[in-house]
N, C-alpha and C. Protein backbone atom coordinates (compact mmCIF):
# COMPACT_ATOMS: atom_id res chain seq x y z
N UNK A 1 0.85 -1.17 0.00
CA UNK A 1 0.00 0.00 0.00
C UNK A 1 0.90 1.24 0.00
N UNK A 2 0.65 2.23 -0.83
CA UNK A 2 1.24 3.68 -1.20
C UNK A 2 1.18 5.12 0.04
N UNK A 3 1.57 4.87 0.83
CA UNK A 3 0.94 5.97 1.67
C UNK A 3 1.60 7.33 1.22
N UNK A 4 2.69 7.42 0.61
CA UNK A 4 3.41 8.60 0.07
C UNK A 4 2.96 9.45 -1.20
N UNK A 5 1.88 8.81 -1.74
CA UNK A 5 1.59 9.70 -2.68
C UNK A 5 0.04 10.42 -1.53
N UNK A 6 -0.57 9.92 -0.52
CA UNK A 6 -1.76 10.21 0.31
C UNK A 6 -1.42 11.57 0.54
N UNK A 7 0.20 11.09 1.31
CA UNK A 7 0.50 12.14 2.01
C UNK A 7 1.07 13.52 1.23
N UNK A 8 1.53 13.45 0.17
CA UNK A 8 2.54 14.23 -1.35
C UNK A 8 0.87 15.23 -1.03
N UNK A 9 0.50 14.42 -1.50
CA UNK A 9 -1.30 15.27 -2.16
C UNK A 9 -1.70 16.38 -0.90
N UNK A 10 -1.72 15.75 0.40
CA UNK A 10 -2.03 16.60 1.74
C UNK A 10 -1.60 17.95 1.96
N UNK A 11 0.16 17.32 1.89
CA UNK A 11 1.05 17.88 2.09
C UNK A 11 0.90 18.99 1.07
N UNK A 12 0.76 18.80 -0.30
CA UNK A 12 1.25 20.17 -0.78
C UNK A 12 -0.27 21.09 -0.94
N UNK A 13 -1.40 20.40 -0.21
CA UNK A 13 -2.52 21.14 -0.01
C UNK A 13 -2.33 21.99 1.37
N UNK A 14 -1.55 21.41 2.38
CA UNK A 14 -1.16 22.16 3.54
C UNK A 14 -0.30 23.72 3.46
N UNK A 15 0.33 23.39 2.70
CA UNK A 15 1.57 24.42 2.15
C UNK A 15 0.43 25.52 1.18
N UNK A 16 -0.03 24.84 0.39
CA UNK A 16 -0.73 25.72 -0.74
C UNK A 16 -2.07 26.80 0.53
N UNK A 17 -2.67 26.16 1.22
CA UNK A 17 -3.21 26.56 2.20
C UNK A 17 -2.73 27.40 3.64
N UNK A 18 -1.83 27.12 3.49
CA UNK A 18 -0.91 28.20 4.73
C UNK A 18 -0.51 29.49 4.03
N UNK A 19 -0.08 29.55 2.54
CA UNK A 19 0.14 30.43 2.15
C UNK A 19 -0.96 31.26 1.90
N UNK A 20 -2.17 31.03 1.24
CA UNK A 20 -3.53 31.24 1.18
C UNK A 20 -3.47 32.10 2.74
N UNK A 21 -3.71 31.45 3.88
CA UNK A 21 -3.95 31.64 5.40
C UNK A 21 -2.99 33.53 5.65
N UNK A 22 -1.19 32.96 4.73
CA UNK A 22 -0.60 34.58 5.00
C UNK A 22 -1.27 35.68 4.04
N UNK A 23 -1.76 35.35 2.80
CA UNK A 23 -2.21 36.22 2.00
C UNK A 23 -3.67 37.57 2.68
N UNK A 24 -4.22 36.34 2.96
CA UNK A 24 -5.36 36.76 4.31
C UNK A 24 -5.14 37.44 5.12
N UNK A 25 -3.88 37.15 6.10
CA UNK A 25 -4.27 37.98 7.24
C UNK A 25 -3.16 39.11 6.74
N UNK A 26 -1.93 39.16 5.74
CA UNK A 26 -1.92 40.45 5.02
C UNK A 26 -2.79 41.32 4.61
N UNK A 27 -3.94 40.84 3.54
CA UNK A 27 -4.99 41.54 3.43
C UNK A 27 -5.99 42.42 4.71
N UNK A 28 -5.98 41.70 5.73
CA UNK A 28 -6.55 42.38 6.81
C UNK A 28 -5.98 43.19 7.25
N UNK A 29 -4.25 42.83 7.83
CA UNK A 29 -3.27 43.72 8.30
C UNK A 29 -3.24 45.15 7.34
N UNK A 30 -3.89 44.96 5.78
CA UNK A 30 -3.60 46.62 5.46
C UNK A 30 -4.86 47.12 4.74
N UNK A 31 -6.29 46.64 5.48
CA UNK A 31 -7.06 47.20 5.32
C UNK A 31 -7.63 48.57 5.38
N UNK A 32 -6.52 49.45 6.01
CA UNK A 32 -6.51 50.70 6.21
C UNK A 32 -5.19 51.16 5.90
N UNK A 33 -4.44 50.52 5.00
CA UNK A 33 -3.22 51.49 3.91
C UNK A 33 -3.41 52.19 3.16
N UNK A 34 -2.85 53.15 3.49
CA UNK A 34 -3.63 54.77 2.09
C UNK A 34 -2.20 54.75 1.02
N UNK A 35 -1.27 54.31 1.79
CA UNK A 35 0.53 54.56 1.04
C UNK A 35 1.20 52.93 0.68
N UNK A 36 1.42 52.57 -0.23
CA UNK A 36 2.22 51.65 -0.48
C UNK A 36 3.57 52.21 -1.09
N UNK A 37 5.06 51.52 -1.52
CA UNK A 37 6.22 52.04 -2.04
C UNK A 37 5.65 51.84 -3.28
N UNK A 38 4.40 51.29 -3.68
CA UNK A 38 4.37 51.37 -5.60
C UNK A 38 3.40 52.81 -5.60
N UNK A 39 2.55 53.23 -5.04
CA UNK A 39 2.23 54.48 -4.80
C UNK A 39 0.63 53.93 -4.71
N UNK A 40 -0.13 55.01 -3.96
CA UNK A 40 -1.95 54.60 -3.76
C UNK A 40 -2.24 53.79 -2.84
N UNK A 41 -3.31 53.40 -2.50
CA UNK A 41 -3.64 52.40 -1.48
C UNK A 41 -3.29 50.95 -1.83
N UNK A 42 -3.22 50.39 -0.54
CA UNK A 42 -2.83 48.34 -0.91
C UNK A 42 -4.05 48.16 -1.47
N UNK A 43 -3.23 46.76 -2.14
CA UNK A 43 -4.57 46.26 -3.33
C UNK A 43 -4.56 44.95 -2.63
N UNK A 44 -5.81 44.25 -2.23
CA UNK A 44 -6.09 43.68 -1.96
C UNK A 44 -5.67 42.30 -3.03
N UNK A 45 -5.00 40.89 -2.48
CA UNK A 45 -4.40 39.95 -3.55
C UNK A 45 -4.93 38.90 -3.01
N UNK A 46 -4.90 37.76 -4.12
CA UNK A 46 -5.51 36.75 -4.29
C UNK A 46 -4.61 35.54 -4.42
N UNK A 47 -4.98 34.03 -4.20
CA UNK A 47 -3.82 33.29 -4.49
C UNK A 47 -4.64 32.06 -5.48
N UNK A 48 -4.14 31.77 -6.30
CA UNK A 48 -4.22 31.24 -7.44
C UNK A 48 -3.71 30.30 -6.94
N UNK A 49 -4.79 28.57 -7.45
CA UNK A 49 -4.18 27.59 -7.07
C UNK A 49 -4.30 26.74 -8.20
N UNK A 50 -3.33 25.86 -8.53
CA UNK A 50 -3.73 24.50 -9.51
C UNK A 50 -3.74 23.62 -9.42
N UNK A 51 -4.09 22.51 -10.13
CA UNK A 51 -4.14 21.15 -9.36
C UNK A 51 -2.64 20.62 -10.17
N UNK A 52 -1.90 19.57 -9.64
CA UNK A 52 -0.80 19.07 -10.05
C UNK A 52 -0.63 18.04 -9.91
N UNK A 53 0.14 17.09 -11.24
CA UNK A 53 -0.12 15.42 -10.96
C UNK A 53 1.30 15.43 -10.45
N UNK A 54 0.66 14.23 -9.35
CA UNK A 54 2.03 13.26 -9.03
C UNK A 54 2.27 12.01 -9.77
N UNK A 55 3.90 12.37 -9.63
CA UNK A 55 4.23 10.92 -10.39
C UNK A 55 4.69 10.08 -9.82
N UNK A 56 3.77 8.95 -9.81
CA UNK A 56 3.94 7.72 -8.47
C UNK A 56 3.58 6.34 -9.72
N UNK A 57 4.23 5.36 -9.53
CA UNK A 57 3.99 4.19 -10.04
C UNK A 57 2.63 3.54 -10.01
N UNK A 58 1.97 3.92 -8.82
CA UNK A 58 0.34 4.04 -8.57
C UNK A 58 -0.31 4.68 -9.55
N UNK A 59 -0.05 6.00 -9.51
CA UNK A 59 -0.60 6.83 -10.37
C UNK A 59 -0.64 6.86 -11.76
N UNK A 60 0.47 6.16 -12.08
CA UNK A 60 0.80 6.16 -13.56
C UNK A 60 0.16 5.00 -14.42
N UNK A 61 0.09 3.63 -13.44
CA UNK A 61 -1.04 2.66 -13.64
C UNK A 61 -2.52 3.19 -13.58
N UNK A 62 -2.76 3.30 -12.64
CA UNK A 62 -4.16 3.84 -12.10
C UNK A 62 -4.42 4.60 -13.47
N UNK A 63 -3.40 5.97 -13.89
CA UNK A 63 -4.09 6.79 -14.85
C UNK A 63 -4.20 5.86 -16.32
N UNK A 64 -3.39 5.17 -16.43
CA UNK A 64 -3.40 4.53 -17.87
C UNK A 64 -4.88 3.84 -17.69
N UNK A 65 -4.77 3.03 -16.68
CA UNK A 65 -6.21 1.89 -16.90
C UNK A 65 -7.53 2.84 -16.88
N UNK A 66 -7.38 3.83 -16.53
CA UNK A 66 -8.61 4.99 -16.53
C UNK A 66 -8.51 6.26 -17.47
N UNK A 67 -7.63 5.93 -18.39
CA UNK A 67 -6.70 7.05 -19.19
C UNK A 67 -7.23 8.81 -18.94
N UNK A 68 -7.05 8.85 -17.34
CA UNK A 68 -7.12 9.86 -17.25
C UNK A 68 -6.67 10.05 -15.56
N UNK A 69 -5.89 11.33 -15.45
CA UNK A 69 -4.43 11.47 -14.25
C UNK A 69 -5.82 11.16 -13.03
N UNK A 70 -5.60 10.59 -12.15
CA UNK A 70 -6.62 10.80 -10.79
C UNK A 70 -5.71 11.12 -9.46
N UNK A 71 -4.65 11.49 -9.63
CA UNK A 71 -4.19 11.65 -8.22
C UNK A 71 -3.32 12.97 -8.38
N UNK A 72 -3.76 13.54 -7.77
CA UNK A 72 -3.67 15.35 -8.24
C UNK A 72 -3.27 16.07 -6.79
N UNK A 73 -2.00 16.55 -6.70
CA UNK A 73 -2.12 17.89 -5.85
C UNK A 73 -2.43 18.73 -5.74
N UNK A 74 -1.84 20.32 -5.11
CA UNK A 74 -2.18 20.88 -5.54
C UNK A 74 -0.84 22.32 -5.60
N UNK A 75 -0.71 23.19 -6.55
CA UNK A 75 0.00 23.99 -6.50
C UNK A 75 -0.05 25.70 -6.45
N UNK A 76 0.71 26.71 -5.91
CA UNK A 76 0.03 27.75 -5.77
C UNK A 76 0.94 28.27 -7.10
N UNK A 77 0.25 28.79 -7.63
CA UNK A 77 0.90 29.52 -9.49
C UNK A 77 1.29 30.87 -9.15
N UNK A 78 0.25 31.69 -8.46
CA UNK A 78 0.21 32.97 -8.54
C UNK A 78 -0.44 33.28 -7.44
N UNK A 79 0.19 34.96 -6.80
CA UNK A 79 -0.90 35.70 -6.13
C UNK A 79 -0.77 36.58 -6.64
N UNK A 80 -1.90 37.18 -7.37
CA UNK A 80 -2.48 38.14 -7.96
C UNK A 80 -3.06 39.61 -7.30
N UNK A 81 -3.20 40.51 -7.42
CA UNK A 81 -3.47 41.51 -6.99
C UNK A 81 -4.73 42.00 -7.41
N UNK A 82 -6.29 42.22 -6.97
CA UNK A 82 -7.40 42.21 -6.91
C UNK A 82 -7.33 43.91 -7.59
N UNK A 83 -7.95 43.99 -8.76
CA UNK A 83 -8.07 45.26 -9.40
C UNK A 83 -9.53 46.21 -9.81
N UNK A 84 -10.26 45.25 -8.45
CA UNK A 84 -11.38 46.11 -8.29
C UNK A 84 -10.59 47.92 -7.70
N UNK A 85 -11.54 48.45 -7.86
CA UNK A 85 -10.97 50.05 -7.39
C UNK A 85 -11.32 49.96 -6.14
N UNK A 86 -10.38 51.35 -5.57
CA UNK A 86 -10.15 51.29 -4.40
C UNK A 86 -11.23 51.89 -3.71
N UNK A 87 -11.52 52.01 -2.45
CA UNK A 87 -13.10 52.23 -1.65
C UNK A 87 -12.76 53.93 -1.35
N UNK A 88 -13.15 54.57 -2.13
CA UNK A 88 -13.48 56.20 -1.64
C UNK A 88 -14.34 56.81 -0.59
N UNK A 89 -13.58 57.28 0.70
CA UNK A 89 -14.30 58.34 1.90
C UNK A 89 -13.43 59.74 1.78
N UNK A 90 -14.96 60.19 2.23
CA UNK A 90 -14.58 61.77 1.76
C UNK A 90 -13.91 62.18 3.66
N UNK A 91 -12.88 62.25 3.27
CA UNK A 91 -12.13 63.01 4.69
C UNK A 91 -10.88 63.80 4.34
N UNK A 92 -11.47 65.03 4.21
CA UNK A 92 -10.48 66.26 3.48
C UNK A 92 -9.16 66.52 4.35
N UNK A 93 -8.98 65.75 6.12
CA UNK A 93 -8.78 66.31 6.86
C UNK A 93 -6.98 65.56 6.82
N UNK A 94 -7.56 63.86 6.18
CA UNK A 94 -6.40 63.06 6.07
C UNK A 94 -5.38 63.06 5.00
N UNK A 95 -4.45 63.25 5.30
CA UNK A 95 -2.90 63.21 4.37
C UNK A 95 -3.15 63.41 2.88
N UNK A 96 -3.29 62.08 2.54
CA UNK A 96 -3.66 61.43 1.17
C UNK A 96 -5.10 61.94 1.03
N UNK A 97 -5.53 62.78 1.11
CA UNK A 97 -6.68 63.28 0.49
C UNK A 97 -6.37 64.12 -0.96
N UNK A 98 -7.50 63.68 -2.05
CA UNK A 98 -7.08 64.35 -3.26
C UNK A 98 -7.83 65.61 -2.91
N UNK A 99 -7.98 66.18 -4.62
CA UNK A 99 -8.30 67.53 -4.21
C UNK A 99 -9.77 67.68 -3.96
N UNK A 100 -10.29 66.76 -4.04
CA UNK A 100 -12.04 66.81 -3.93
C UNK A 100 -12.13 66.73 -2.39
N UNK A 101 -10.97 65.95 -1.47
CA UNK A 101 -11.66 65.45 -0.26
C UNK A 101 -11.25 64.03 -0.16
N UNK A 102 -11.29 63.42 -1.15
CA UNK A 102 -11.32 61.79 -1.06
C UNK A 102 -10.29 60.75 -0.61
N UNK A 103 -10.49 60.28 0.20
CA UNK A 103 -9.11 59.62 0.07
C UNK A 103 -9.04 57.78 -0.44
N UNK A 104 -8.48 57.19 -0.92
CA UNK A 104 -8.13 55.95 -1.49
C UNK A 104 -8.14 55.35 -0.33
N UNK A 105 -9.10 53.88 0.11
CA UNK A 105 -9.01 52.90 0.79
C UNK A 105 -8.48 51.67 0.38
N UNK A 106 -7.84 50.69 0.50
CA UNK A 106 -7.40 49.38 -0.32
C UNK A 106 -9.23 49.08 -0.32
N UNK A 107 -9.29 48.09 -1.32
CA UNK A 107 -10.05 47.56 -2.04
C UNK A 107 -10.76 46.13 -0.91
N UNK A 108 -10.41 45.92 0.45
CA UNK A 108 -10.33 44.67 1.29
C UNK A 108 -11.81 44.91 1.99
N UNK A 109 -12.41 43.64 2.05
CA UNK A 109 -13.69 43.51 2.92
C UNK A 109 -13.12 43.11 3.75
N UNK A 110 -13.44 43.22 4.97
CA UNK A 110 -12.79 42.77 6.17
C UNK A 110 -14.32 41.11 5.92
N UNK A 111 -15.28 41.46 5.69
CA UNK A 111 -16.72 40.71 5.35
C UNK A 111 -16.17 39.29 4.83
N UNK A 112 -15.82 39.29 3.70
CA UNK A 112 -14.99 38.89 2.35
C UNK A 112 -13.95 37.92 3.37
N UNK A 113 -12.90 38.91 3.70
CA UNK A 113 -11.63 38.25 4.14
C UNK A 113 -11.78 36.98 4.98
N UNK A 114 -13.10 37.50 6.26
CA UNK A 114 -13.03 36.16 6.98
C UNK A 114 -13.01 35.29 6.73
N UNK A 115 -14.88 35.52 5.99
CA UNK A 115 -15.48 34.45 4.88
C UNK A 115 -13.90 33.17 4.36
N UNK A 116 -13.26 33.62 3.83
CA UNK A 116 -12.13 33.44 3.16
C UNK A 116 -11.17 32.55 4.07
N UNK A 117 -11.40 33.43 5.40
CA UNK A 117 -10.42 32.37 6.18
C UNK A 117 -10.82 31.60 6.78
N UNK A 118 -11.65 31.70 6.84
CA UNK A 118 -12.59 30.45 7.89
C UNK A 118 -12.77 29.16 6.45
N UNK A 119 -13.12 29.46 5.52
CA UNK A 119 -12.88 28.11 4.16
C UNK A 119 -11.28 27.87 3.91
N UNK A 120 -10.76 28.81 3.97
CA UNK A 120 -8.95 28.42 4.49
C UNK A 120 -8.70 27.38 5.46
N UNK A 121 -9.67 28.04 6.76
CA UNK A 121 -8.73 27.27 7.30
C UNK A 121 -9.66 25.44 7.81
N UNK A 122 -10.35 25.49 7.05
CA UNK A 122 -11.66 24.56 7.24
C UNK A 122 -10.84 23.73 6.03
N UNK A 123 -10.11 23.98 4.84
CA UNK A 123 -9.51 23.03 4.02
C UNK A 123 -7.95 22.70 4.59
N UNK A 124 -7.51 23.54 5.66
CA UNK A 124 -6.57 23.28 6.27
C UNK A 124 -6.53 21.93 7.44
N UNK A 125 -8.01 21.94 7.77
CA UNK A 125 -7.94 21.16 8.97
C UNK A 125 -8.60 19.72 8.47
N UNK A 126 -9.40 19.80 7.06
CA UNK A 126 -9.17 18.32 7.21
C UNK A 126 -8.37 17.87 5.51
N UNK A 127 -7.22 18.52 5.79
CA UNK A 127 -6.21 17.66 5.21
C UNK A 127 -5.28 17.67 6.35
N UNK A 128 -5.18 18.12 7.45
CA UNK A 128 -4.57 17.65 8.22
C UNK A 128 -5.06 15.88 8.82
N UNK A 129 -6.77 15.90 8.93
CA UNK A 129 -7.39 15.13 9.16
C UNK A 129 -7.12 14.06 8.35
N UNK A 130 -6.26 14.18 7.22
CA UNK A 130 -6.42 13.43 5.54
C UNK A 130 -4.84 12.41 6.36
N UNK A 131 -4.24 13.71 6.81
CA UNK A 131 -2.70 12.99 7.12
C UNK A 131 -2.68 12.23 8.34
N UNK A 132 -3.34 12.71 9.60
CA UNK A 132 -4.22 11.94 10.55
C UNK A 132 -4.47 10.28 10.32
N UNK A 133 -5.12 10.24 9.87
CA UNK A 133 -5.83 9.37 9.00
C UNK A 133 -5.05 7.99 8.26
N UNK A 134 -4.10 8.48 7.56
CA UNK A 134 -3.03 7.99 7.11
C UNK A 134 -2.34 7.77 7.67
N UNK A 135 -1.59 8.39 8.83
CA UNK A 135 -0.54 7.78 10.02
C UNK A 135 -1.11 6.63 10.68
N UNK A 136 -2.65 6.70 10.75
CA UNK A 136 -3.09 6.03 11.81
C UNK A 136 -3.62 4.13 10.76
N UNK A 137 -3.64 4.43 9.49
CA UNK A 137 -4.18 3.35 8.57
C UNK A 137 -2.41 2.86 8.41
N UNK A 138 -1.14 3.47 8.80
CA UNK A 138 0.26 2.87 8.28
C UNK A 138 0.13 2.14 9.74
N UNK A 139 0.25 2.36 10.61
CA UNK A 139 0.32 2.13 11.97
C UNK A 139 -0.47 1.11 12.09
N UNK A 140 -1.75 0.74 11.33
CA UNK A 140 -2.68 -0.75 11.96
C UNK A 140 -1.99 -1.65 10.78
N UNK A 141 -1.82 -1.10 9.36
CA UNK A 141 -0.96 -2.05 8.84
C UNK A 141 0.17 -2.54 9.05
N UNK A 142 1.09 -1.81 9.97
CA UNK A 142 2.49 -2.47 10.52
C UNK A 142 1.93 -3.25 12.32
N UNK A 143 1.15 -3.26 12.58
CA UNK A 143 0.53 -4.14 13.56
C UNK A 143 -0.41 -5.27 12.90
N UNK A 144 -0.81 -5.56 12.04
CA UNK A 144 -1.13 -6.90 11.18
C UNK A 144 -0.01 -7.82 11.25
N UNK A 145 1.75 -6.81 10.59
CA UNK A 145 2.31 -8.37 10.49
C UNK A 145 3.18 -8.55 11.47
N UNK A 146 3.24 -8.13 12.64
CA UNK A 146 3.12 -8.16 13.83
C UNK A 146 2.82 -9.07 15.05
């Protein structure tokens, strides 16, 4: 039995998901940035994920007899930068106010963000559950021949 491709698949859903988890609470941390060094308010970013085959001797059978890949990770490609516009309040009083009054908010729902992390971290916890799972199915198979 293969437990290394179980765990390959978990594993790079854990990683792909932790990074997801920093993107997040960046986004929150500059929900009120008016100044970035590229100039204007933070832009709220996104993380782009793909699925990715492993190549396991399992897999490579498995896909031929089904001629199609079934054991898929996953990979992060990109984080992207969200190019909705930025949230305008009129407060003539702050720094970065243009000449109307307005000033540039990043583009971040705090609404949105949770939403976001709470399905973060809800795909975080059961692929932990996935690896769980798997320690505990290697462990009754090395007590069989036992």
């Amino acid at each position: 039995m293969d437990f290394t491709g179980t765990l390959a698949i978990s594993g790079s859903a854990l990683s792909a998901e932790r990074l997801r988890l920093d993107v997040i609470a960046s986004n929150l941390a500059n929900a009120s940035t008016t100044r970035t060094p590229e100039g204007g308010p933070y832009r709220r970013r996104n993380v782009v994920f793909e699925a990715e085959p492993l190549e396991t001797e399992f897999g490579a059978t498995l896909a031929s007899a089904t001629e199609q890949a079934t054991r898929e990770g996953v990979a992060v490609t990109d984080v992207v930068e969200d190019h909705a516009p930025p949230r305008m309040v009129f407060d003539p009083s702050h720094p970065d106010a243009n000449a109307d009054g307005y000033v540039a908010y990043p583009n971040v729902d705090a609404m949105s963000e949770t939403i976001d992390l709470m399905a973060a971290t809800r795909a975080y916890e059961a692929n932990v559950q996935v690896v769980n799972a798997t320690r505990q199915m290697a462990q009754a198979a090395l007590g069989i021949g036992g």
